[in-house]
Protein backbone atom coordinates (compact mmCIF):
# COMPACT_ATOMS: atom_id res chain seq x y z
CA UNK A 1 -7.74 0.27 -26.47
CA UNK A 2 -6.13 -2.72 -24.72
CA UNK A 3 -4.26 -3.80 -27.45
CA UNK A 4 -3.78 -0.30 -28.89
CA UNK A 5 -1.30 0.16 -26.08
CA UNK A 6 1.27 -2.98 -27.01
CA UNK A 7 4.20 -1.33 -28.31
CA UNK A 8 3.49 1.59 -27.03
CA UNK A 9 6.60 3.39 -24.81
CA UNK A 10 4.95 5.13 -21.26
CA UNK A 11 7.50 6.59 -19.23
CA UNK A 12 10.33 4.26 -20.44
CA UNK A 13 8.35 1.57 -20.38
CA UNK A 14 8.01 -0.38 -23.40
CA UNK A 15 4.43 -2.34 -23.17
CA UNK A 16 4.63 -6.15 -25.03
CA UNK A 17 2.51 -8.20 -23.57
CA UNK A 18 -0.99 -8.58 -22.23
CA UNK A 19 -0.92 -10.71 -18.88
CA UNK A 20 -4.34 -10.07 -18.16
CA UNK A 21 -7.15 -7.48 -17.13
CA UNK A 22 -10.27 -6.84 -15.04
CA UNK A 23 -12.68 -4.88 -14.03
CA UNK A 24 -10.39 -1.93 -12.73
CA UNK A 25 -7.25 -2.25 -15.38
CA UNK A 26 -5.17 -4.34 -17.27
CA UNK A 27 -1.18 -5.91 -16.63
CA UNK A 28 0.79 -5.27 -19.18
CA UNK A 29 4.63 -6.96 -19.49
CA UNK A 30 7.10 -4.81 -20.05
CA UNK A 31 10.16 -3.74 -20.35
CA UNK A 32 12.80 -0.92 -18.95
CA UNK A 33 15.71 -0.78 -21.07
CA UNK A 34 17.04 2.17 -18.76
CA UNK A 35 17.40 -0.77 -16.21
CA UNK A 36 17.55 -3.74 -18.74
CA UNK A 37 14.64 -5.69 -16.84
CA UNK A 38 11.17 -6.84 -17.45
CA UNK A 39 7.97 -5.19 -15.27
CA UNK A 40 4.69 -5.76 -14.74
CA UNK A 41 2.56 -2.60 -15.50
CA UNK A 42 -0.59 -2.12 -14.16
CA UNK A 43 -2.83 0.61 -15.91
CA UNK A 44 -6.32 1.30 -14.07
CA UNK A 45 -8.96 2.48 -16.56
CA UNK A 46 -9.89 6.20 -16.83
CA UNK A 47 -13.54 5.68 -15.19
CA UNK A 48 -11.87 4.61 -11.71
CA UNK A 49 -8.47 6.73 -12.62
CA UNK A 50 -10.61 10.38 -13.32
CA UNK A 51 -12.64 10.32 -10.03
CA UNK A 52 -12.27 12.45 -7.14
CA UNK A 53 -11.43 10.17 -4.54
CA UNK A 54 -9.44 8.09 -6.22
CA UNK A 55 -7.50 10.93 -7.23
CA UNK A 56 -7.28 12.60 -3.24
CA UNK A 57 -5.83 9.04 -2.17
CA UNK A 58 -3.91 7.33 -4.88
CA UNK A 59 -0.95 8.87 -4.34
CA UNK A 60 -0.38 8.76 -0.73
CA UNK A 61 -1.58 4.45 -0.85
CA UNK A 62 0.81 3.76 -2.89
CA UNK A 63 3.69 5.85 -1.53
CA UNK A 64 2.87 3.52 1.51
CA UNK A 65 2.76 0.51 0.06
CA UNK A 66 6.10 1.18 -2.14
CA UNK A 67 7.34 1.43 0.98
CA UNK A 68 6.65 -2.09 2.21
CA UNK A 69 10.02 -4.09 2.11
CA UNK A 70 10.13 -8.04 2.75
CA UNK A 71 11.52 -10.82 0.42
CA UNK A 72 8.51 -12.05 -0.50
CA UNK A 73 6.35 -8.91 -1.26
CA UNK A 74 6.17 -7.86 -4.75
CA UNK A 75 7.94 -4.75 -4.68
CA UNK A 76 5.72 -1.57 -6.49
CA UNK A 77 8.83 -0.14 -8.17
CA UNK A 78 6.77 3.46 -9.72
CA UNK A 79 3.50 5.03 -9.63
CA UNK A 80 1.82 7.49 -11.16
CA UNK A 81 -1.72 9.16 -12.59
CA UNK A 82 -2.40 10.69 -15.58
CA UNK A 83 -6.03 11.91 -16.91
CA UNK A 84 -6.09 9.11 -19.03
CA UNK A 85 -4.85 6.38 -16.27
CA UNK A 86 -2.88 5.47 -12.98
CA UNK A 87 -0.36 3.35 -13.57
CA UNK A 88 1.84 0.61 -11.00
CA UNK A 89 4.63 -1.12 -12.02
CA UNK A 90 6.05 -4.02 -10.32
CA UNK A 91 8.26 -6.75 -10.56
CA UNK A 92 7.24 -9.43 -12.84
CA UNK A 93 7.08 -13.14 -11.83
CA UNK A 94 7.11 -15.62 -14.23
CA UNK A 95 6.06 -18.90 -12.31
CA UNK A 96 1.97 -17.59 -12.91
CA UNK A 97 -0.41 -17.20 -9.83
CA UNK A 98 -1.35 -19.78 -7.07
CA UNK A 99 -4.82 -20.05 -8.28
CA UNK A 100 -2.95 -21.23 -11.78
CA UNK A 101 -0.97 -23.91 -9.34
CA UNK A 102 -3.84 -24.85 -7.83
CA UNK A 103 -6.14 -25.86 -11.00
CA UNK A 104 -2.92 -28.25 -11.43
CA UNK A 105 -3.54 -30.10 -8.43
CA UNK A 106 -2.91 -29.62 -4.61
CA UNK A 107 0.56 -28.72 -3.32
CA UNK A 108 2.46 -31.21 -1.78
CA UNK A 109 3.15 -30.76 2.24
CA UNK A 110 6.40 -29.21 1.74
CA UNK A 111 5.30 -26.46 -0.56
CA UNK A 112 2.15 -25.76 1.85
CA UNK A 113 4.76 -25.40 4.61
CA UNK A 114 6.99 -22.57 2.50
CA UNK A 115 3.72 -20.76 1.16
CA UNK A 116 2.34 -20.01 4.72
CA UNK A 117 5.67 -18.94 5.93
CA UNK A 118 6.68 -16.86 3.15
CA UNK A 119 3.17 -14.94 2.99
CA UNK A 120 2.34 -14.70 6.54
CA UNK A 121 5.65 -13.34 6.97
CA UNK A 122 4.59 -10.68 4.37
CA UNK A 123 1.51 -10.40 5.99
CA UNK A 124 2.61 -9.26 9.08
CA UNK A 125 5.13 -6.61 7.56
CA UNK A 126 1.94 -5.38 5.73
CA UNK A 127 0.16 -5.17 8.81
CA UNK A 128 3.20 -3.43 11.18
CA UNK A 129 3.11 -0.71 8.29
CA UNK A 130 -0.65 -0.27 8.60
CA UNK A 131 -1.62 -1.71 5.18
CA UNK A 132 -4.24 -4.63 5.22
CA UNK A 133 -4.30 -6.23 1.70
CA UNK A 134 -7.96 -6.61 1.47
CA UNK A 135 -8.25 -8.70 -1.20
CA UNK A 136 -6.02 -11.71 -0.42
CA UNK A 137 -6.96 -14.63 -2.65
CA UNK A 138 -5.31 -17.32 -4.70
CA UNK A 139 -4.72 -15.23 -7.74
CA UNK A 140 -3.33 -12.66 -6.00
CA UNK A 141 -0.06 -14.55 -5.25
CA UNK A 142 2.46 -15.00 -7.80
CA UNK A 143 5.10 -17.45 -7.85
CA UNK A 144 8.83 -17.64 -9.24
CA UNK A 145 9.87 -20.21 -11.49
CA UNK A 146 11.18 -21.86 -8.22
CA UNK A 147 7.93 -21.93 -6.38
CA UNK A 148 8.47 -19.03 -4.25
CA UNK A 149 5.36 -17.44 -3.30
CA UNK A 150 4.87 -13.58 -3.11
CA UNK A 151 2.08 -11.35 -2.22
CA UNK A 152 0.62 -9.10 -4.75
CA UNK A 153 -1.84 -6.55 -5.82
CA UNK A 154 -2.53 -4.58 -2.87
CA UNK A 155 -6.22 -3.21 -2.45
CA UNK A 156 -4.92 0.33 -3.93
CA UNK A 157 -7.24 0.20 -7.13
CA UNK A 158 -9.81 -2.25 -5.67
CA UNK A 159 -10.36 -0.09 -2.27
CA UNK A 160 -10.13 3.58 -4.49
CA UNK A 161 -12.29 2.10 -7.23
CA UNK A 162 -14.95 1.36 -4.62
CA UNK A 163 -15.24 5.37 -3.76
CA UNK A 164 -16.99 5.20 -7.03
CA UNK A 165 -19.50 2.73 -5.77
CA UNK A 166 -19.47 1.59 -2.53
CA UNK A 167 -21.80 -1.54 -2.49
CA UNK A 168 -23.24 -2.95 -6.11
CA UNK A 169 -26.75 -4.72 -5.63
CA UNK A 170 -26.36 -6.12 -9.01
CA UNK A 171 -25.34 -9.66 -9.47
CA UNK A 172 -23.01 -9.18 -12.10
CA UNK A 173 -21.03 -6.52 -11.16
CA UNK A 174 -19.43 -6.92 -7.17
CA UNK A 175 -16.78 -4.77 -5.66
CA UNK A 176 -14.09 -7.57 -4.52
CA UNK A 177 -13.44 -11.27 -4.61
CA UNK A 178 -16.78 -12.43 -3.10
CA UNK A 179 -15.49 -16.10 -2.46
CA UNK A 180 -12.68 -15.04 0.51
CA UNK A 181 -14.61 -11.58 1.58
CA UNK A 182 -14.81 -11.58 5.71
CA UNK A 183 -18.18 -10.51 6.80
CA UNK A 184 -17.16 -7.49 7.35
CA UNK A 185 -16.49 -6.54 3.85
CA UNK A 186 -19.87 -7.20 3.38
CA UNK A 187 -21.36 -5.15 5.43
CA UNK A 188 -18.71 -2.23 5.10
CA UNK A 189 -17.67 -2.03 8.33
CA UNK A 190 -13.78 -1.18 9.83
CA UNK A 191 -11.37 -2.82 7.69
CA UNK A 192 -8.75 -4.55 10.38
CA UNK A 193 -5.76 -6.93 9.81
CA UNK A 194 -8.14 -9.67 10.96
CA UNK A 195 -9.99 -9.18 7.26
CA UNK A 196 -6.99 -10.62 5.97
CA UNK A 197 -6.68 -13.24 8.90
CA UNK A 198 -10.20 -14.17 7.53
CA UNK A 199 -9.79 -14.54 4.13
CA UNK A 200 -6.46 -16.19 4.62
CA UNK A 201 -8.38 -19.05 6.53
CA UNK A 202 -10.49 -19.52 3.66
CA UNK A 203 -7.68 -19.77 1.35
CA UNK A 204 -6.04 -22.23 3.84
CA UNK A 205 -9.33 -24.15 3.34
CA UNK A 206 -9.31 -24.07 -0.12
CA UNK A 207 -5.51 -25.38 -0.82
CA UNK A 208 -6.28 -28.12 1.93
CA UNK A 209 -9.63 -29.27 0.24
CA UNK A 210 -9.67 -28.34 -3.55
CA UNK A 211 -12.59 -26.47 -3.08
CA UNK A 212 -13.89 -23.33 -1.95
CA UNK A 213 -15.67 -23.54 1.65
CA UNK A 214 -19.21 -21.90 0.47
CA UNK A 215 -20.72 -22.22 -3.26
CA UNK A 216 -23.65 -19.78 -4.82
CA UNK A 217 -25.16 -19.53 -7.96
CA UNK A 218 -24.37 -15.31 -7.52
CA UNK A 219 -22.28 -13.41 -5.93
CA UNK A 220 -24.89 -11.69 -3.03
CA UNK A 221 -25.55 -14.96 -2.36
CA UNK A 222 -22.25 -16.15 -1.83
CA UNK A 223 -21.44 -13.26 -0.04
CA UNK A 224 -24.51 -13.54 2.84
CA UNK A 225 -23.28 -16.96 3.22
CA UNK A 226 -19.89 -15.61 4.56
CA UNK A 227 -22.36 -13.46 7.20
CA UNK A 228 -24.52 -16.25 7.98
CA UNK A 229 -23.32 -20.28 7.62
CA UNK A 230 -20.42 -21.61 9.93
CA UNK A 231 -17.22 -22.67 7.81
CA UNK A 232 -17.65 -26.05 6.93
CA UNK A 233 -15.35 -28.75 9.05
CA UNK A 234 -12.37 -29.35 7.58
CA UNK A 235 -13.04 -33.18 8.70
CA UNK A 236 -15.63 -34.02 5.73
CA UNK A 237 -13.26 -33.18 3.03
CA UNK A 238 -10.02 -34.32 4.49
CA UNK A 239 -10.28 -36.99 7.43
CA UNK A 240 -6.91 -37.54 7.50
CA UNK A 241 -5.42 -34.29 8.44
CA UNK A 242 -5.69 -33.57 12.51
CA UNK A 243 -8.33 -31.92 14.07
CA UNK A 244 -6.10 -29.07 15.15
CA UNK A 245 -5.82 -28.16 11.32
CA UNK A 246 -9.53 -27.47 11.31
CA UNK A 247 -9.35 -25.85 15.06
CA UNK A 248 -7.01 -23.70 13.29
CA UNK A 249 -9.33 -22.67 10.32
CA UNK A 250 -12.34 -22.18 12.26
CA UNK A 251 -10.91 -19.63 14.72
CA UNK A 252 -9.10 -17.26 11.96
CA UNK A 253 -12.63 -17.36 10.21
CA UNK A 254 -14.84 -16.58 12.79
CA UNK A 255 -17.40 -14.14 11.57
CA UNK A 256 -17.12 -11.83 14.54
CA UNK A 257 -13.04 -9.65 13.78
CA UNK A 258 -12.70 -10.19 17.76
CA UNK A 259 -12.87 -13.85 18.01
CA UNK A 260 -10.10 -14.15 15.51
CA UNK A 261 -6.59 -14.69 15.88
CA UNK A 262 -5.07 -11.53 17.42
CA UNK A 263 -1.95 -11.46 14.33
CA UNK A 264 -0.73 -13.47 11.32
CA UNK A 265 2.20 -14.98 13.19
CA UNK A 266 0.05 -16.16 15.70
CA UNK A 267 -1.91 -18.14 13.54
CA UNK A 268 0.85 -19.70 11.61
CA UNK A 269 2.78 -20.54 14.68
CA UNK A 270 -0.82 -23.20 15.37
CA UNK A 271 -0.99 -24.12 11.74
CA UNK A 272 3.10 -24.84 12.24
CA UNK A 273 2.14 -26.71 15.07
CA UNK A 274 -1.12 -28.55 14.02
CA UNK A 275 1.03 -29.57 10.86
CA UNK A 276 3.93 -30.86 12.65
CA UNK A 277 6.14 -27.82 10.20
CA UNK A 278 9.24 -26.38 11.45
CA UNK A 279 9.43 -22.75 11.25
CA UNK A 280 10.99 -21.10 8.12
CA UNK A 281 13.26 -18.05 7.90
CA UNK A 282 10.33 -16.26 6.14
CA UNK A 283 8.73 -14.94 9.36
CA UNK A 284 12.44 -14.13 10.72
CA UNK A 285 12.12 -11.10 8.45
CA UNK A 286 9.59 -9.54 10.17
CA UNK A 287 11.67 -9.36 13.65
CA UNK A 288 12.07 -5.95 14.81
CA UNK A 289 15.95 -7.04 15.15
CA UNK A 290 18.00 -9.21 18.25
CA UNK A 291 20.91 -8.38 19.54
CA UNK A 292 24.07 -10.66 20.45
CA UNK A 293 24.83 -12.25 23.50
CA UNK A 294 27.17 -15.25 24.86
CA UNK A 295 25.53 -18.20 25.85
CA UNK A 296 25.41 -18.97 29.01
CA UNK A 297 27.72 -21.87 30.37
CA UNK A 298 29.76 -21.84 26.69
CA UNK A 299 32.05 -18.65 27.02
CA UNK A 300 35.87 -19.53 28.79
CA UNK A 301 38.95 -17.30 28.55
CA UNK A 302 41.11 -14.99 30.82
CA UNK A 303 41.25 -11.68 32.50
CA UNK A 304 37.84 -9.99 33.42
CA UNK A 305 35.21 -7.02 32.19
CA UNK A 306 36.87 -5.14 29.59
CA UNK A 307 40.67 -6.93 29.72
CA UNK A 308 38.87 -10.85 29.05
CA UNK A 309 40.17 -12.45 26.20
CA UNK A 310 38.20 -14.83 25.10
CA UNK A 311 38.74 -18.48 23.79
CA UNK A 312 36.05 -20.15 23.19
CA UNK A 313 32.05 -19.65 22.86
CA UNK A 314 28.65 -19.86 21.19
CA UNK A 315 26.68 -16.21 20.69
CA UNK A 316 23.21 -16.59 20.21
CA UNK A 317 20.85 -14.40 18.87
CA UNK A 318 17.88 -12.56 21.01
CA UNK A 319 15.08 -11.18 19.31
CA UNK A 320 13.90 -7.42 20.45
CA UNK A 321 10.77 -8.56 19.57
CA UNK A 322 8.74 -11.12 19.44
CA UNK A 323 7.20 -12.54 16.29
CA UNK A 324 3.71 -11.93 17.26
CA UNK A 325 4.44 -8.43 18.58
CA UNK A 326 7.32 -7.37 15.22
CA UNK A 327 6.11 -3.65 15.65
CA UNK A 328 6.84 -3.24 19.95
CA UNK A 329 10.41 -1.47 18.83
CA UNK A 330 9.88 -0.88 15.08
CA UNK A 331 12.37 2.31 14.81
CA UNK A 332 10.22 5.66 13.86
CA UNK A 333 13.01 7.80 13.79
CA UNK A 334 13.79 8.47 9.59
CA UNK A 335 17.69 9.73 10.07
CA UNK A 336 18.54 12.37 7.58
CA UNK A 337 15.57 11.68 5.41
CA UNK A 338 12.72 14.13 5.59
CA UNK A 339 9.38 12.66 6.87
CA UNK A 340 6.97 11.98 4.29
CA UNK A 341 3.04 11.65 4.16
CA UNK A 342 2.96 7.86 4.51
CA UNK A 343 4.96 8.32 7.54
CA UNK A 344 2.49 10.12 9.84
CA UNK A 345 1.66 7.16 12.08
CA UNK A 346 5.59 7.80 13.21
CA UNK A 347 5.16 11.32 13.46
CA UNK A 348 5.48 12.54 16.82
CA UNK A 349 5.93 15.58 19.35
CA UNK A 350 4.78 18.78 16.58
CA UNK A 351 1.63 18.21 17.75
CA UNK A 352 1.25 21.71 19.22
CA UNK A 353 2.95 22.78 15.90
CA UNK A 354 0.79 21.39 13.44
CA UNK A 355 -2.25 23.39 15.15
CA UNK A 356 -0.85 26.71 15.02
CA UNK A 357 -0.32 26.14 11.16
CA UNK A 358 -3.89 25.10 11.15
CA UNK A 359 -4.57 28.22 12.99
CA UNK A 360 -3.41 30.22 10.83
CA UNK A 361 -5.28 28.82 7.75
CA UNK A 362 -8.37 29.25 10.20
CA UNK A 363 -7.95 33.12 10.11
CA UNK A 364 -10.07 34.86 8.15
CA UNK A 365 -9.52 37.43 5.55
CA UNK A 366 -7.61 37.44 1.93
CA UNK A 367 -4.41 35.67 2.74
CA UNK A 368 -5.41 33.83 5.51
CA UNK A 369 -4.90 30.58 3.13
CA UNK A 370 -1.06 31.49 2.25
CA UNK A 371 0.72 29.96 4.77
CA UNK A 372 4.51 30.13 4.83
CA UNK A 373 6.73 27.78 6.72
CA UNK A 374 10.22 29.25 7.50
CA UNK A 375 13.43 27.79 9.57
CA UNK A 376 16.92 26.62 8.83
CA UNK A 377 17.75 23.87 6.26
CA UNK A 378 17.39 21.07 8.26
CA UNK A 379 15.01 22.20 10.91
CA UNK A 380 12.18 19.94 9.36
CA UNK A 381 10.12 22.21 7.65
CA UNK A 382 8.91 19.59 5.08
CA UNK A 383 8.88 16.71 7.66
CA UNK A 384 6.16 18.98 9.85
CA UNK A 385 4.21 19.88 6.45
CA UNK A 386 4.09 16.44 4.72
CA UNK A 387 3.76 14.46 7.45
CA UNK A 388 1.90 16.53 9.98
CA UNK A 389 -0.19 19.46 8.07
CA UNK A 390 -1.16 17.35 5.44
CA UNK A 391 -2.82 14.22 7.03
CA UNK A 392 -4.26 16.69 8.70
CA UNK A 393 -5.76 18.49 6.37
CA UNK A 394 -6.90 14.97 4.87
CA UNK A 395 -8.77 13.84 8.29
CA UNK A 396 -10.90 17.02 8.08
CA UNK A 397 -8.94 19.36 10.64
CA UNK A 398 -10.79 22.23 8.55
CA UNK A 399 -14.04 22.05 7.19
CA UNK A 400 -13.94 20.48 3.67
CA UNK A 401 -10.28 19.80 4.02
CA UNK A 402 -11.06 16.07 3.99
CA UNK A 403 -11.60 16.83 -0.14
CA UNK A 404 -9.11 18.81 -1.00
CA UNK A 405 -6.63 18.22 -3.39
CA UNK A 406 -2.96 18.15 -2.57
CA UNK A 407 -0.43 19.16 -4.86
CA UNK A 408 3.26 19.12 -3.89
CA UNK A 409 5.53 20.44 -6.23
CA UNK A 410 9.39 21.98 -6.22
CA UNK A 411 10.01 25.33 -8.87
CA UNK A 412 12.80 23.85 -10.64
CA UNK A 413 14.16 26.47 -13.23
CA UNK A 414 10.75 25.93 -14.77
CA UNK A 415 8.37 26.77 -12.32
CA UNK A 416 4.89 26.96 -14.78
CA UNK A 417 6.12 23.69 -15.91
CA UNK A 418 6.45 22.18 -12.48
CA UNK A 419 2.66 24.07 -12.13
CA UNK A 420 1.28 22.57 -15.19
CA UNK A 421 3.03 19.06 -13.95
CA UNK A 422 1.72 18.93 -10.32
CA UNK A 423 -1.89 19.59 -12.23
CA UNK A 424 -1.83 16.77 -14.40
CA UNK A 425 -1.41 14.51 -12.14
CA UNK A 426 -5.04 15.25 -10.11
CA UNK A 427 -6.80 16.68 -13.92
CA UNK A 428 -9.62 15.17 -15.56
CA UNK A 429 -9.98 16.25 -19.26
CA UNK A 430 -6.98 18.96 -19.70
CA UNK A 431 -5.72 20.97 -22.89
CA UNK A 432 -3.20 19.59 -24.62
CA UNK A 433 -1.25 22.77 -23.11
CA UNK A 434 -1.46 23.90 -19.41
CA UNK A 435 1.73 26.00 -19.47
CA UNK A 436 -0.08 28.66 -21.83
CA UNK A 437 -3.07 29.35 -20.07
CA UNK A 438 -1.46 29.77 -16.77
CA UNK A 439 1.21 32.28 -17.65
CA UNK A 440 -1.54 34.58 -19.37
CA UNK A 441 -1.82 36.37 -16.33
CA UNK A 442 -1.89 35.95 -12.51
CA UNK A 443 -6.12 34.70 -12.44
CA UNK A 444 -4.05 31.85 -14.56
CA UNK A 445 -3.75 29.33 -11.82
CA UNK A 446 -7.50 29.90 -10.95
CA UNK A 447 -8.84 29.46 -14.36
CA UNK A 448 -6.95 26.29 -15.28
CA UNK A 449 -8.06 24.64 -11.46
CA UNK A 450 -11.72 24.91 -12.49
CA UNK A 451 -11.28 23.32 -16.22
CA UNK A 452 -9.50 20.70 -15.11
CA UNK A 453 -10.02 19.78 -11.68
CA UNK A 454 -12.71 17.62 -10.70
CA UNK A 455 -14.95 18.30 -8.36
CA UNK A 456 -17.17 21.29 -9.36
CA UNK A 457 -17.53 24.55 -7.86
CA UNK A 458 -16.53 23.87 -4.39
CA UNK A 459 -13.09 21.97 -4.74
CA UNK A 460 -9.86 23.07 -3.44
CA UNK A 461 -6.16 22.85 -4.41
CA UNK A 462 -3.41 23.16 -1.99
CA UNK A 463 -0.15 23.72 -3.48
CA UNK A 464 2.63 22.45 -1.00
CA UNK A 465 5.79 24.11 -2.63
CA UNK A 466 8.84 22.79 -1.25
CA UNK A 467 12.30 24.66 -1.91
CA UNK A 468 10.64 27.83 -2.44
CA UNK A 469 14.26 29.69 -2.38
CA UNK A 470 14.59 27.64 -5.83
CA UNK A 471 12.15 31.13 -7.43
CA UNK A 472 15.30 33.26 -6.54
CA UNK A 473 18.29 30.79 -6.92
CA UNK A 474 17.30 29.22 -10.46
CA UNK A 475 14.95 30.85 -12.45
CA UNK A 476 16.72 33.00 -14.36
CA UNK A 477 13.71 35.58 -16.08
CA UNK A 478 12.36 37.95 -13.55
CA UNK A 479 9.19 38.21 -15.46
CA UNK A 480 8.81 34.69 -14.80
CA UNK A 481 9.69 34.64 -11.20
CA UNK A 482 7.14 38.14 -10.72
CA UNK A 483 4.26 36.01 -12.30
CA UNK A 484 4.56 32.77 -10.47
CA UNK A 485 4.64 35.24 -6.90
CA UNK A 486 1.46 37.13 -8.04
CA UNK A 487 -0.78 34.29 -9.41
């Protein structure tokens, strides 16, 4: 099936080349002629793709990490699922992987110094957006043909695909990259940014040494050894590197989360300092912004407040923020643009709003689970749904909600085909035509939920139709518009 796809044109994308596969997928190159440029196209396999809870999540991961934006994060340009597959495409690297680098020797000071700037400053963007990586590990940073290094492959399919099963026993098949998993991976306990601090320190190790800091002839095993042994000393492999290197090292892989460093910049500004590095512009991207300011002693000219003309001076530059705290001011506020789900850590102040809507789909009776949401254009009607009702919904506010499926979907002029569209992208198994069987009649909707939904008897769909005035203003057939408002 893996080769089966070369050639093969999905969603504009023209597949040509294998780059590699796993246990969740395989990365295809390929490219967009709509945009003349060559992707990287991730396509997770059906078995992790068609499950429930990788369905109920995918979506709203990887609308947040799409959303992460620093120079030296692969960018996720698309997403989407299908019943036979979820796909990501991203921007495609052509220098290889740092686990490629690294069989080819170690890196020289220099390019040690611009590595840990450029990911630790994408680290701690990641973390200010709420997104740990999870799986941070040589291979999953690629490099440019300049030796650039970027962070990649976010836990999306790694942390969905383990919904399917949690913790394998088996000593073949291991959720994860066993050699940089922090203990509490292990164990399955809270996921922090201090897992990443953790398995960056091992990595650290590694590209120091030219070896991994614990070996095991299986997986478990090398996996309890990340519970149980200290990290080795940095000292027996490489005496001539200071003591504050390995100082360094040991505290950002501490086996208890607490006794770790408290962010990524924090760490790197030691490592910086253990190494005798200057600091690179790579962490200045993570500043939550500075504003301008004469320094003091430099400024002389004429006149005073307002009426000074000024002759001479140096402005500097003063952060908001500090490095080590980059989300103290992060702005929260989205403009003109509508609030969505991945936003809901900045939504603020409907909280009183958002549980009267739940109220309502409390009530019992027929309709009590038609809910309409009604104000001006403007008023932040979708802003309140996606990013308020919905994560809601998706904590648990109502029993079972935590399982749901949710659908959101805009009529169009073709509102069964918007229907049969929003479907596909949480069915498991569908006809090769959905638009049939729900205009039969107005059970339609029902009937075509329990073929192709997974889940069983007891799952739920909620539909989230936004622009609902788009029934009256463009579809033209009344039938059409009189079937869509009964089913």
């Amino acid at each position: 099936m893996i080769e089966e796809r070369l050639a093969q044109v999905v969603k504009g994308y023209e597949l040509r080349e294998v780059l590699g596969e796993g246990g969740y997928g395989v990365v295809y190159r390929a490219y967009q002629p709509q945009v003349g440029r060559e992707v990287a196209v991730k396509i997770i396999l059906p078995q992790y793709a068609n499950h429930p809870e990788f369905i109920r999540r995918f979506e709203s991961e990887a609308q947040l990490v799409a959303r992460l934006e620093h120079p030296y994060i692969v960018p996720l340009y698309d997403y989407w699922r299908e019943p036979d597959g979820a796909f990501l495409v991203m921007r495609w690297l052509r220098g290889g992987s740092l686990y490629e680098a690294l069989q080819r020797g170690p890196l020289a000071a220099a390019a040690l110094g611009r590595l840990i700037e450029q990911i630790g400053g994408a680290l701690t963007v990641a973390h200010r957006r709420g997104v740990v990586h999870r799986d941070l590990k040589p291979a999953n940073i690629l490099l440019d043909e300049d030796g650039n290094a970027y962070l990649a492959d976010f836990g999306i399919a790694k942390d969905l695909g383990k919904q399917v099963s949690p913790y394998q026993t088996d000593q073949t098949s291991v959720v994860g990259s066993p050699a940089y998993l922090a203990p509490e991976q292990v164990k399955a306990e809270a996921i922090t940014p201090q897992t990443d601090i953790y398995s960056l320190g091992v990595m650290l190790y590694e590209i120091l040494t030219g070896q991994l800091p614990f070996q095991a002839p299986t997986p478990i095993a090398l996996m309890f050894k990340h519970i149980n042994e200290p990290m080795p000393a940095l000292g027996q492999m490489r005496p001539d590197l200071p003591a504050a290197v390995n100082v360094v090292i040991q505290r950002a892989t501490a086996k208890q989360p607490a006794a770790r460093y408290a962010d990524v910049a924090t760490m790197l500004a030691e490592l910086r300092q253990a190494l005798g590095l200057a600091a690179g512009s790579a962490m200045a991207a993570v500043d939550g912004g500075a504003y301008a300011t004469p320094a003091p002693g430099t400024v002389t000219g004429t006149g005073s407040g307002r009426r000074t003309t000024y002759e001479t001076g140096l402005i500097e530059l003063r952060p908001l923020a500090p490095p080590s705290d980059p989300g103290l001011y992060a702005n929260p506020y989205k403009g003109l643009r509508a609030f969505q789900e991945a936003d809901a850590a900045d939504f603020f102040g409907r909280e009183a709003l958002v549980e009267t809507l739940l109220e309502r789909l409390r009530e019992p009776g027929p309709f009590a689970r038609f809910l309409a949401v009604v104000g001006p254009s403007g008023s932040g009607k979708s802003s309140v749904v996606r990013a308020g009702l919905v994560p809601a919904l998706k904590r648990g506010a109502l029993p079972g909600s935590a399982n749901w499926f949710v659908l959101e979907l805009f009529p169009s002029a073709d509102p069964l085909g918007a229907l049969a569209q929003a479907l596909l992208r949480i069915a498991v198994n569908p006809p090769n035509d959905l638009v049939g069987p729900l205009g039969l009649d107005a059970q339609g909707l029902v009937r075509v939920v329990d073929q192709v939904v997974p889940g069983g008897d007891e799952t739920e769909v909620v539909l989230v139709i936004d622009q609902f005035e788009e029934l009256f203003t463009l579809v033209a057939d009344e039938a059409v518009r009189a079937h869509v408002l009964d089913t």
